[in-house]
C-alpha atoms as a PDB file:
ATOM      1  CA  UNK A   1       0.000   0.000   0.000  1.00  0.00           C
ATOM      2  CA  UNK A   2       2.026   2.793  -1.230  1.00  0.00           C
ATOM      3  CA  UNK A   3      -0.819   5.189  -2.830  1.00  0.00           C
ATOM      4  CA  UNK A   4      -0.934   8.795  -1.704  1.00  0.00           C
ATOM      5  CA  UNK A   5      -4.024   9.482  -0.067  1.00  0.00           C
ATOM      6  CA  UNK A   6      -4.235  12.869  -1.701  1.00  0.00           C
ATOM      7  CA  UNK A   7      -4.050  11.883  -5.207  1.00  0.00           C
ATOM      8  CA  UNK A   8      -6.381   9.179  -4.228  1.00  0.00           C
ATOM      9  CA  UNK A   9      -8.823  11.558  -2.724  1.00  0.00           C
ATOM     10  CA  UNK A  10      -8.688  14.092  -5.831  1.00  0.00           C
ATOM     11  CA  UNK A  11      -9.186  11.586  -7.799  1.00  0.00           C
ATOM     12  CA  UNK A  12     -11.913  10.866  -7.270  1.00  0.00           C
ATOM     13  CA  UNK A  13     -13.810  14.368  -6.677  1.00  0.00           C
ATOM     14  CA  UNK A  14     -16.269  14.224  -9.266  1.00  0.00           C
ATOM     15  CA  UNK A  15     -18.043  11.155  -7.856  1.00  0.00           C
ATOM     16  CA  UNK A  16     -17.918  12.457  -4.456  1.00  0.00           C
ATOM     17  CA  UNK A  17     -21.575  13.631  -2.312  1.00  0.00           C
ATOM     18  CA  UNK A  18     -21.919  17.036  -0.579  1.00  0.00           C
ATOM     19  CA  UNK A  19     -20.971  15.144   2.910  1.00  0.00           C
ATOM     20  CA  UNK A  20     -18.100  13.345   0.780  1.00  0.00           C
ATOM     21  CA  UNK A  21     -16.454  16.535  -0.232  1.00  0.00           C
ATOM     22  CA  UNK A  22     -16.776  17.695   3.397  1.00  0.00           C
ATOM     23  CA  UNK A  23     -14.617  15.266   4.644  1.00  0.00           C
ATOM     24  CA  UNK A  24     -12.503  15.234   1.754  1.00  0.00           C
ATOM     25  CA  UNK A  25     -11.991  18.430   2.396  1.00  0.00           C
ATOM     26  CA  UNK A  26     -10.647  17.483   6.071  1.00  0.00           C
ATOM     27  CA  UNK A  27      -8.240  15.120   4.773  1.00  0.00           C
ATOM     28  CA  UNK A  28      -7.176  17.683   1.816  1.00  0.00           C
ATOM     29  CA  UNK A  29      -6.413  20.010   4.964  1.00  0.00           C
ATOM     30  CA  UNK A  30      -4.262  18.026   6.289  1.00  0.00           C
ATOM     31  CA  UNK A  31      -5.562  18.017   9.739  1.00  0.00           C
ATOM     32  CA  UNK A  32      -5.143  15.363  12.772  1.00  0.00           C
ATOM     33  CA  UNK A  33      -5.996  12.327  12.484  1.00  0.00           C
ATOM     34  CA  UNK A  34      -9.003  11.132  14.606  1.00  0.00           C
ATOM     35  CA  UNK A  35     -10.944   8.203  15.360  1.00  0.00           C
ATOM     36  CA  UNK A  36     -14.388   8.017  13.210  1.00  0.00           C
ATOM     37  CA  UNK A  37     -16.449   8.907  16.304  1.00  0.00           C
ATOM     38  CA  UNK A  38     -14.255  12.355  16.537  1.00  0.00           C
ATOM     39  CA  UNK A  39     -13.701  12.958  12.922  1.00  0.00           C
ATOM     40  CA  UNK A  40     -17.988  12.587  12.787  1.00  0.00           C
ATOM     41  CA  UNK A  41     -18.618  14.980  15.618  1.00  0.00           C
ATOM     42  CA  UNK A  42     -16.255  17.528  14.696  1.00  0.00           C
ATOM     43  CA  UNK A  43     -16.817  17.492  10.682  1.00  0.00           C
ATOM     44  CA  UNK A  44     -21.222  16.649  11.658  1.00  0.00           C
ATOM     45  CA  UNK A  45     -21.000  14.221   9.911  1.00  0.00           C
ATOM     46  CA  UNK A  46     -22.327  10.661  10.505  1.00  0.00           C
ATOM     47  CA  UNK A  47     -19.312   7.589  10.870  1.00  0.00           C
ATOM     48  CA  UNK A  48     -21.749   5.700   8.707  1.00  0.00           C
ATOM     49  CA  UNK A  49     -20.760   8.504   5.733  1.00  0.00           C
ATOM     50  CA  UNK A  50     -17.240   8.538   6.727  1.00  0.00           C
ATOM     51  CA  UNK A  51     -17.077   4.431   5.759  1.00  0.00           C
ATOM     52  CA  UNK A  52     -18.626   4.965   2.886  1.00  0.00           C
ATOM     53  CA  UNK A  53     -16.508   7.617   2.042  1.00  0.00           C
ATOM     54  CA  UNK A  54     -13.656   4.957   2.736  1.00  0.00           C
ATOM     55  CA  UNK A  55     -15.017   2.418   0.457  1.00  0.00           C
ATOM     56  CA  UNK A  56     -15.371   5.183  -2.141  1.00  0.00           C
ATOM     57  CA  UNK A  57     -11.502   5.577  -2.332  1.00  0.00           C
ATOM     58  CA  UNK A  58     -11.638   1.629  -2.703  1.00  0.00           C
ATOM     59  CA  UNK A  59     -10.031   1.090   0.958  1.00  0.00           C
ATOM     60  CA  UNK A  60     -11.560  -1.966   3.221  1.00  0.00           C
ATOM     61  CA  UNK A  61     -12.337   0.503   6.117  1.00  0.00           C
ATOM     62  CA  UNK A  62     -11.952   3.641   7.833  1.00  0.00           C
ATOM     63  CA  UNK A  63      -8.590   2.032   9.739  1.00  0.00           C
ATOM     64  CA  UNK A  64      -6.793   1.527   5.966  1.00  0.00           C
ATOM     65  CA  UNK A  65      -7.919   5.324   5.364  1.00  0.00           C
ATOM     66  CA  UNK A  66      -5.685   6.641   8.392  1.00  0.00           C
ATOM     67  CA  UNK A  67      -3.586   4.079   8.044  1.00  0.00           C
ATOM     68  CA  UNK A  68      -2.663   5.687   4.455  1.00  0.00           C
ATOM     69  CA  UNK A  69      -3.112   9.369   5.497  1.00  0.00           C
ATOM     70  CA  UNK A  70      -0.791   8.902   8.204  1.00  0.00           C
ATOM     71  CA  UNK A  71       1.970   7.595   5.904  1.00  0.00           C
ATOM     72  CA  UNK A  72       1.380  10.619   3.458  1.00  0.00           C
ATOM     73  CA  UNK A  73       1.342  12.917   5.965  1.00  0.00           C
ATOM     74  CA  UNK A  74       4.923  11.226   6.695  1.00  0.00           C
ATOM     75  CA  UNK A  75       6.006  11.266   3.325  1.00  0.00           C
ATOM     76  CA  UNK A  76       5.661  15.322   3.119  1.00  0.00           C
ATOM     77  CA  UNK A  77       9.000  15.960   4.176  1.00  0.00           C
ATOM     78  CA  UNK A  78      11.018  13.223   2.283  1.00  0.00           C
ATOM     79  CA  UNK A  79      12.047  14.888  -0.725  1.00  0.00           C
ATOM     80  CA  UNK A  80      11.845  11.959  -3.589  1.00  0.00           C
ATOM     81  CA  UNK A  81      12.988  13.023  -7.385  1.00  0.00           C
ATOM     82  CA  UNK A  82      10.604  13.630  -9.642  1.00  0.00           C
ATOM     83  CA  UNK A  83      12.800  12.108 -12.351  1.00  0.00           C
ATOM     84  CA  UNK A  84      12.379   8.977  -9.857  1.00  0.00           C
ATOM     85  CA  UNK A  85       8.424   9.149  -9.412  1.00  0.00           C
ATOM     86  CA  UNK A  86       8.005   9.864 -13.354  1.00  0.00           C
ATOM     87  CA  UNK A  87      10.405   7.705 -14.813  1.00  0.00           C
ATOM     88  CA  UNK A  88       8.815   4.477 -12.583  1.00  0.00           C
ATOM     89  CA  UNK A  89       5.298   5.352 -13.645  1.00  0.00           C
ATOM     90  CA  UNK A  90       6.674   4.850 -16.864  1.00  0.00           C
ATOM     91  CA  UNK A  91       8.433   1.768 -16.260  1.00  0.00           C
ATOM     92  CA  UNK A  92       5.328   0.271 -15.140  1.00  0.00           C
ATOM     93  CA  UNK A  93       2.949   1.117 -18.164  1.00  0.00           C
ATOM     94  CA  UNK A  94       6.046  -0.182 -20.554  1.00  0.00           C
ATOM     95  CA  UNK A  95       5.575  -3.044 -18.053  1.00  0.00           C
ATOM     96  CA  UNK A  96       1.418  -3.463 -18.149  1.00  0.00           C
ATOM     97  CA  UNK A  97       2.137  -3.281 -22.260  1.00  0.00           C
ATOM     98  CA  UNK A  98       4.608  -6.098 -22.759  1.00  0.00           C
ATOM     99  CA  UNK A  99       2.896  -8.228 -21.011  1.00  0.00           C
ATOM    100  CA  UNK A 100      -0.408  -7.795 -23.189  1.00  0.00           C
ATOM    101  CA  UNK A 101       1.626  -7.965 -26.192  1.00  0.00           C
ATOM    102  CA  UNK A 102       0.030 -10.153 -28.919  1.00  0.00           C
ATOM    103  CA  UNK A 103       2.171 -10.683 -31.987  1.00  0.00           C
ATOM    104  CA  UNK A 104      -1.044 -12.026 -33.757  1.00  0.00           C
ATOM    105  CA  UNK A 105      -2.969  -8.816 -33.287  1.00  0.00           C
ATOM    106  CA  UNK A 106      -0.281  -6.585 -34.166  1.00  0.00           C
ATOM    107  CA  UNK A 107      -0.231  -8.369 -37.837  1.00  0.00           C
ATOM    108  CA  UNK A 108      -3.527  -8.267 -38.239  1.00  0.00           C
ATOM    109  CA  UNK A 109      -3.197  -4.734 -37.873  1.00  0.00           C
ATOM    110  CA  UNK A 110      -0.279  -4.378 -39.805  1.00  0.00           C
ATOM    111  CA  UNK A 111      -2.239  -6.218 -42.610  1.00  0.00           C
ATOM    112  CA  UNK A 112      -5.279  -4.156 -42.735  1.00  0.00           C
ATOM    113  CA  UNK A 113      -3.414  -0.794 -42.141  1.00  0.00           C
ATOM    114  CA  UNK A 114      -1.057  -2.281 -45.532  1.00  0.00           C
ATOM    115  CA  UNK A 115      -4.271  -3.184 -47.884  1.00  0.00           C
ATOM    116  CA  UNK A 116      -5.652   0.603 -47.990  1.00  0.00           C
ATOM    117  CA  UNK A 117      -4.258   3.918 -48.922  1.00  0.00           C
ATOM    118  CA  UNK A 118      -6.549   6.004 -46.920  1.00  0.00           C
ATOM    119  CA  UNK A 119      -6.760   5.097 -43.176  1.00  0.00           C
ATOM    120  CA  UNK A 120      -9.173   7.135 -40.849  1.00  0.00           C
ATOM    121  CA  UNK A 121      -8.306   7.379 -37.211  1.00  0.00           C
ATOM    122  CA  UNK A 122     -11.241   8.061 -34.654  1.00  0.00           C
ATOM    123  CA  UNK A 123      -9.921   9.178 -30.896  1.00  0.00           C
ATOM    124  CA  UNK A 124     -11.452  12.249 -28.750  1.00  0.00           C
ATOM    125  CA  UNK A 125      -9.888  14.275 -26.448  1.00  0.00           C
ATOM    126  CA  UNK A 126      -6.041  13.226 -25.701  1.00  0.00           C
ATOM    127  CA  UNK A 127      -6.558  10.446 -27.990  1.00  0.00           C
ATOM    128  CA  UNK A 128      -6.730  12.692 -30.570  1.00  0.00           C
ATOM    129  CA  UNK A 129      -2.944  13.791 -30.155  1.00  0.00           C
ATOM    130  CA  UNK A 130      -2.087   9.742 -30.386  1.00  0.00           C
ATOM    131  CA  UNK A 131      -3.961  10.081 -33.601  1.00  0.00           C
ATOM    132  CA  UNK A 132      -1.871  13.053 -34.686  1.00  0.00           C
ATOM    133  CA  UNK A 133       1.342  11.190 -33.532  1.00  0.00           C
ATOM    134  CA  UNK A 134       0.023   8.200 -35.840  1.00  0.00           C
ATOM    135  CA  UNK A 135      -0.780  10.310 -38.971  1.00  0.00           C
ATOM    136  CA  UNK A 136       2.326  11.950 -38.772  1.00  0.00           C
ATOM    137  CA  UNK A 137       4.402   8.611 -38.971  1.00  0.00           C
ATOM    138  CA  UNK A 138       1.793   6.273 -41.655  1.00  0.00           C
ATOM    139  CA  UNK A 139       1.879  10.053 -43.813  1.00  0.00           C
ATOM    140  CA  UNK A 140       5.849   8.996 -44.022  1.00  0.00           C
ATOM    141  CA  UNK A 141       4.852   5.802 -45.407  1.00  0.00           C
ATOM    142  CA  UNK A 142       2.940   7.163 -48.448  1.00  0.00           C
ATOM    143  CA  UNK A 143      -0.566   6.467 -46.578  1.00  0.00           C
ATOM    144  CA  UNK A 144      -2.992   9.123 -46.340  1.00  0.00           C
ATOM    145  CA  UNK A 145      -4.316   9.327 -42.793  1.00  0.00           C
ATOM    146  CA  UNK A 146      -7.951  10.970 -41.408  1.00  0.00           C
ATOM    147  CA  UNK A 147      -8.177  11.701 -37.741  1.00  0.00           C
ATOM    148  CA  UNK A 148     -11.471  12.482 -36.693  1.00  0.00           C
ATOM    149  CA  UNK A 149     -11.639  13.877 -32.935  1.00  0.00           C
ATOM    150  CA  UNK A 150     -15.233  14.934 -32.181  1.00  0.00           C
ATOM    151  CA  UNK A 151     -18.318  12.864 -31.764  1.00  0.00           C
ATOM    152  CA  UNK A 152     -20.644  14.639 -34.437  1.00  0.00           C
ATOM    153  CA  UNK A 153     -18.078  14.345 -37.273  1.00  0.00           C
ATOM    154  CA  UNK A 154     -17.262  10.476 -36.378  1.00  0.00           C
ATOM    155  CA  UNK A 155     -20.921   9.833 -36.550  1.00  0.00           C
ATOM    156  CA  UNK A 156     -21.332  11.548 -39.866  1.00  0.00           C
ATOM    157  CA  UNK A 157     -18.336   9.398 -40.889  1.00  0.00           C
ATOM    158  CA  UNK A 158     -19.913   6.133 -39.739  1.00  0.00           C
ATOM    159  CA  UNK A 159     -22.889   6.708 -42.051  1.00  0.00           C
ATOM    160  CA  UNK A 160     -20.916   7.282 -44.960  1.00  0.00           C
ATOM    161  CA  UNK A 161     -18.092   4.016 -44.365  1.00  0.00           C
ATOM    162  CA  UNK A 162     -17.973   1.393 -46.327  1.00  0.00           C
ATOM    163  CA  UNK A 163     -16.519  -1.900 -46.939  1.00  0.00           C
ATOM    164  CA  UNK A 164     -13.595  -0.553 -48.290  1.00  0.00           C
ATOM    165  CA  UNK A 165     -12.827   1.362 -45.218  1.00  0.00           C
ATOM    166  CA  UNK A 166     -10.664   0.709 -41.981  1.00  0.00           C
ATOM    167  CA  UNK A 167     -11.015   2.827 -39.048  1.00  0.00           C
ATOM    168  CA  UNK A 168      -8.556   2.738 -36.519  1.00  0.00           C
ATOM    169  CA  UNK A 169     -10.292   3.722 -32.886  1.00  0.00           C
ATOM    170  CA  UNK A 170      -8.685   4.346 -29.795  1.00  0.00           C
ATOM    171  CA  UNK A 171     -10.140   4.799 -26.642  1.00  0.00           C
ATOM    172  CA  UNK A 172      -8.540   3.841 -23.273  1.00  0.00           C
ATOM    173  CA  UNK A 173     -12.157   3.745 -21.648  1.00  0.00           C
ATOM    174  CA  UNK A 174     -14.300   3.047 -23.932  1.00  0.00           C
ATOM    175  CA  UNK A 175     -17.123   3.890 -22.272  1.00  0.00           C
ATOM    176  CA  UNK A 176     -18.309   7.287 -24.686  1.00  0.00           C
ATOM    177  CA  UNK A 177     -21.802   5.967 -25.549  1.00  0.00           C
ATOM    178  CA  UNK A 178     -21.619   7.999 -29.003  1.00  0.00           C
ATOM    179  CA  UNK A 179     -18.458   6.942 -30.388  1.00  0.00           C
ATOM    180  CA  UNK A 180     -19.837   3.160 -29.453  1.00  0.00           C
ATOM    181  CA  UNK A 181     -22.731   4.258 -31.662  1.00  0.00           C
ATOM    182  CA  UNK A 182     -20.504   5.262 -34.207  1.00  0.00           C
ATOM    183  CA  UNK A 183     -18.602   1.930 -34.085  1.00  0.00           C
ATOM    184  CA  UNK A 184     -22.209  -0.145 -34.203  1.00  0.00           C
ATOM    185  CA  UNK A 185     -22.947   1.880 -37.521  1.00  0.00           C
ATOM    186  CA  UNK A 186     -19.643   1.760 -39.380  1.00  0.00           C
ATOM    187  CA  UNK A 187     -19.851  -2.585 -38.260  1.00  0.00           C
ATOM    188  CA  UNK A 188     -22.934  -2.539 -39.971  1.00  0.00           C
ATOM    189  CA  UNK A 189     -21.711  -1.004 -43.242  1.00  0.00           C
ATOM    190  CA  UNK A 190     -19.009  -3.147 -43.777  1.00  0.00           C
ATOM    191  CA  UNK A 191     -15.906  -1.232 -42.220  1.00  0.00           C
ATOM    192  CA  UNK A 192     -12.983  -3.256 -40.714  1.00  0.00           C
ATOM    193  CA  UNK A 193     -12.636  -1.681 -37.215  1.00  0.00           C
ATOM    194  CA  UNK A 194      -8.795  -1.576 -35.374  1.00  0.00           C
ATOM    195  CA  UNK A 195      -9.446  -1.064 -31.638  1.00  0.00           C
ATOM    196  CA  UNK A 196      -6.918   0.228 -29.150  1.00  0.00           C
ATOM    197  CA  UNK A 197      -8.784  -0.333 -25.413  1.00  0.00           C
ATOM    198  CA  UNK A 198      -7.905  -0.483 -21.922  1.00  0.00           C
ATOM    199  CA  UNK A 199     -11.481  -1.552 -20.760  1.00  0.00           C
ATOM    200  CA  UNK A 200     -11.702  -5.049 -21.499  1.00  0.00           C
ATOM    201  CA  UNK A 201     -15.964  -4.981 -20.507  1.00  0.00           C
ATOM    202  CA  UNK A 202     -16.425  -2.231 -22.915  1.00  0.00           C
ATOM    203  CA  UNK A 203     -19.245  -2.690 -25.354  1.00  0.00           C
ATOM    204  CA  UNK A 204     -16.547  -1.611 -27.941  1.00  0.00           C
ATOM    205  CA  UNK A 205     -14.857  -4.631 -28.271  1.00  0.00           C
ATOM    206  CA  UNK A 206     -18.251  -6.366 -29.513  1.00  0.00           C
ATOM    207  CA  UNK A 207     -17.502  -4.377 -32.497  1.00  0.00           C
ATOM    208  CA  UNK A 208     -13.941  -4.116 -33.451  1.00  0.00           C
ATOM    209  CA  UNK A 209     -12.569  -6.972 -35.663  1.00  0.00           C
ATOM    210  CA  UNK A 210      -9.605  -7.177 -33.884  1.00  0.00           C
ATOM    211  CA  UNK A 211      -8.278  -5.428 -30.484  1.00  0.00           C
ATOM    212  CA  UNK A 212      -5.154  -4.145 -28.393  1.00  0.00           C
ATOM    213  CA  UNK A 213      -4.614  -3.836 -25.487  1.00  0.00           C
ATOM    214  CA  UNK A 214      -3.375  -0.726 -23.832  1.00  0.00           C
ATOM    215  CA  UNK A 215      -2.740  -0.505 -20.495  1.00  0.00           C
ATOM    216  CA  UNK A 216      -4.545   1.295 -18.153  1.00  0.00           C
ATOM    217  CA  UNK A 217      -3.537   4.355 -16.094  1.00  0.00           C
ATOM    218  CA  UNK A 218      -4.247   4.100 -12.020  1.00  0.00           C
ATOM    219  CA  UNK A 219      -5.974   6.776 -10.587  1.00  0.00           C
ATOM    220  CA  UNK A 220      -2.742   9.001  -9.693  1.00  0.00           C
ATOM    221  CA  UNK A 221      -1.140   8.703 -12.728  1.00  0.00           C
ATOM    222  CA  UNK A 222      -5.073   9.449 -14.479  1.00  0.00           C
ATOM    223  CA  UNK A 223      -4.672  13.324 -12.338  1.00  0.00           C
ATOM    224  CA  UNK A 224      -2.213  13.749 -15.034  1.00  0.00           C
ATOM    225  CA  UNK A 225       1.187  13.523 -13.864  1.00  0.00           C
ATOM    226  CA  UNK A 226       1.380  11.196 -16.733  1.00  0.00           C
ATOM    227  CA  UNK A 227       0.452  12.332 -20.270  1.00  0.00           C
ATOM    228  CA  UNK A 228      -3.038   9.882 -20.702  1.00  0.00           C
ATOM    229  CA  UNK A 229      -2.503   9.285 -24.576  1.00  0.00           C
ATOM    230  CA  UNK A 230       1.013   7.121 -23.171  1.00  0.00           C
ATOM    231  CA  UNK A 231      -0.569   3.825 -23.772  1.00  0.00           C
ATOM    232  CA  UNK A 232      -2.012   4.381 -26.676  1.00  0.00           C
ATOM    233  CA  UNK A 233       1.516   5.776 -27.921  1.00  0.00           C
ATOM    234  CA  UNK A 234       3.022   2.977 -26.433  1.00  0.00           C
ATOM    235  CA  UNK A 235       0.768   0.676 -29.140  1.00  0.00           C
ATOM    236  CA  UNK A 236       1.440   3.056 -32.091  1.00  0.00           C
ATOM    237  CA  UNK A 237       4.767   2.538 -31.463  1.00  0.00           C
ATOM    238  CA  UNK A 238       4.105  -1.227 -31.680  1.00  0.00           C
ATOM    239  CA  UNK A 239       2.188  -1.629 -34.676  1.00  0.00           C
ATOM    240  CA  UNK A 240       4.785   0.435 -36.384  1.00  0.00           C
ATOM    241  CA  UNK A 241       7.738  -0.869 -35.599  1.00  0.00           C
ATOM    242  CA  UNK A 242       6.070  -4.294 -36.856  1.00  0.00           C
ATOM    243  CA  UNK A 243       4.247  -2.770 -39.780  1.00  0.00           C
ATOM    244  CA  UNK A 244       8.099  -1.886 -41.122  1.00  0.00           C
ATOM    245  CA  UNK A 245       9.424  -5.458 -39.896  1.00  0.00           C
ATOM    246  CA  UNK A 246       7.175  -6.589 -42.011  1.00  0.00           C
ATOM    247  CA  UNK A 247       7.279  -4.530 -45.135  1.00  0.00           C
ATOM    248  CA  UNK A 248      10.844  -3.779 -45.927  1.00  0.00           C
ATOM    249  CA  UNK A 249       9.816  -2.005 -48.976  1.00  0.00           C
ATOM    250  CA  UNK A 250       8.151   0.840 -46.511  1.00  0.00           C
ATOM    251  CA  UNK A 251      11.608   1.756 -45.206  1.00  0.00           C
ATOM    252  CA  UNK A 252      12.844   3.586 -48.632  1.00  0.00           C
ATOM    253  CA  UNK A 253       9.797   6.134 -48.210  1.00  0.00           C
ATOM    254  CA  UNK A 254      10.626   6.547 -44.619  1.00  0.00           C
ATOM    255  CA  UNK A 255      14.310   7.521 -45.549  1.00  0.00           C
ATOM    256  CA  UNK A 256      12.382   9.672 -48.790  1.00  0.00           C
ATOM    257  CA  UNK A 257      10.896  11.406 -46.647  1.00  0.00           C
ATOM    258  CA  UNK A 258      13.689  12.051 -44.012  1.00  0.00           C
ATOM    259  CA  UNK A 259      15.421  13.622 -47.173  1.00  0.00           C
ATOM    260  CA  UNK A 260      12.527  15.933 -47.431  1.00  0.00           C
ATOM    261  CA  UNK A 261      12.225  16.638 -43.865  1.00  0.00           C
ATOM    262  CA  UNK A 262      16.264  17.710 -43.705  1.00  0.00           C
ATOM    263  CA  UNK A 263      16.246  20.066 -46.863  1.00  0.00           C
ATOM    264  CA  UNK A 264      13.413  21.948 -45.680  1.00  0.00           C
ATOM    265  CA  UNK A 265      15.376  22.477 -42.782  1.00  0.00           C
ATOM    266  CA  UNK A 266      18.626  23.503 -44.444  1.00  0.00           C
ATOM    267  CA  UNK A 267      16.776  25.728 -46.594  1.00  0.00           C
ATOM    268  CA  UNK A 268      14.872  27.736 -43.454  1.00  0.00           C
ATOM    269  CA  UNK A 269      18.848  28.276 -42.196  1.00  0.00           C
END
């Protein structure tokens, strides 16, 4: 149990109750600790909402809660690198991704992504800069790639796909109820659907024809001391280092276009 109570607790803000955020706000203060008889008569709050309030944060009991607040109260004074805090959150979503690494759904990727010229890329909000990170390296490779970032234009889009189509998605949660609309009608015109997930329940999947898995952020590194779009980056990277294991031919464009890249540069000097 190493989590620190205060990410934990601003984590989760959104879901909290009126009585929630008043002891959250306690906690946030970084007051004594009391017993949950105190904590209720001081805060008026009942212990009953306090344990709920425990369960909230996904601890057993009020005991774990203090138990955890004491140690970050602790930890305020030990200075630990950020270089230290970053880099491990980093080592542990390279870690999450290797071990869902599936060679056979990485070439079937590879394989659709190959058979079309034009491939459209659906992600909204900071999956939308994986899809411009994903443009910018297929573009290299003589494909022409759409991203489409906002619900209304990937609806529009799924009424006018066709067979010929394939739509790469990505969506850590996959819990957006439009863009699982948007998948249902694009499946039911034909369109061979790519899906990058770290919700393995989400009604996506039911759609996609084939699936990677990203993995998922906890709920510190979700507050955004970790850039969110990671994982998905971390697949991108994946399915194109394979897509030029596999097609050699792709690496003389790449190195085109690196010629390109350079003289525009030496020009602009």
């Amino acid at each position: 149990m190493n989590e620190n109570i205060f990410l934990l607790i601003e984590s989760q803000r959104m879901d909290f109750t009126s009585v929630e955020q008043v002891i959250a706000d306690y906690f946030l203060s970084k007051k004594p600790a009391l017993s949950i008889e105190q904590l209720a008569k001081k805060i008026a709050v009942s212990p009953a909402s306090i344990t709920r309030f425990s369960k909230k944060l996904a601890l057993n009991n009020y005991k774990e809660l203090i138990f955890l607040y004491n140690l970050s109260l602790g930890q305020g004074d030990i200075h630990t690198p950020v270089a230290s805090s970053v880099t491990s959150s980093y080592h542990a979503l390279a870690t999450k991704s290797d071990s869902s690494y599936c060679e056979e759904s990485i070439d079937y990727f590879c394989k659709a992504l190959k058979e079309v010229k034009l491939i459209h890329f659906w992600g909204m909000g900071f999956n939308s800069y994986a899809g411009a990170d994903f443009q910018f390296r297929f573009s290299r490779l003589g494909k022409f790639v759409r991203v489409i970032s906002d619900q209304h234009s990937i609806l529009m889009a799924a009424n006018f796909a066709d067979r010929s189509d394939v739509i790469l998605i990505a969506s850590l949660r996959g819990e957006d109820p439009e863009l699982i609309k948007a998948m249902k009608i694009a499946k039911e015109k034909g369109a061979k659907l790519l899906l990058i997930i770290a919700n393995d329940e989400s009604e996506m999947i039911r759609y996609a024809d084939k699936v990677l898995y990203a993995a998922s952020l906890t709920k510190e590194e979700s507050l955004g001391n970790i850039s969110p779009q990671i994982p998905v980056l971390i697949q991108i990277d994946m399915i194109y280092t394979q897509y030029l294991n596999l097609y050699q031919s792709t690496v003389q464009k790449w190195v085109e276009t690196e010629h390109i890249l350079t003289d525009k540069k030496e020009r602009r000097r």
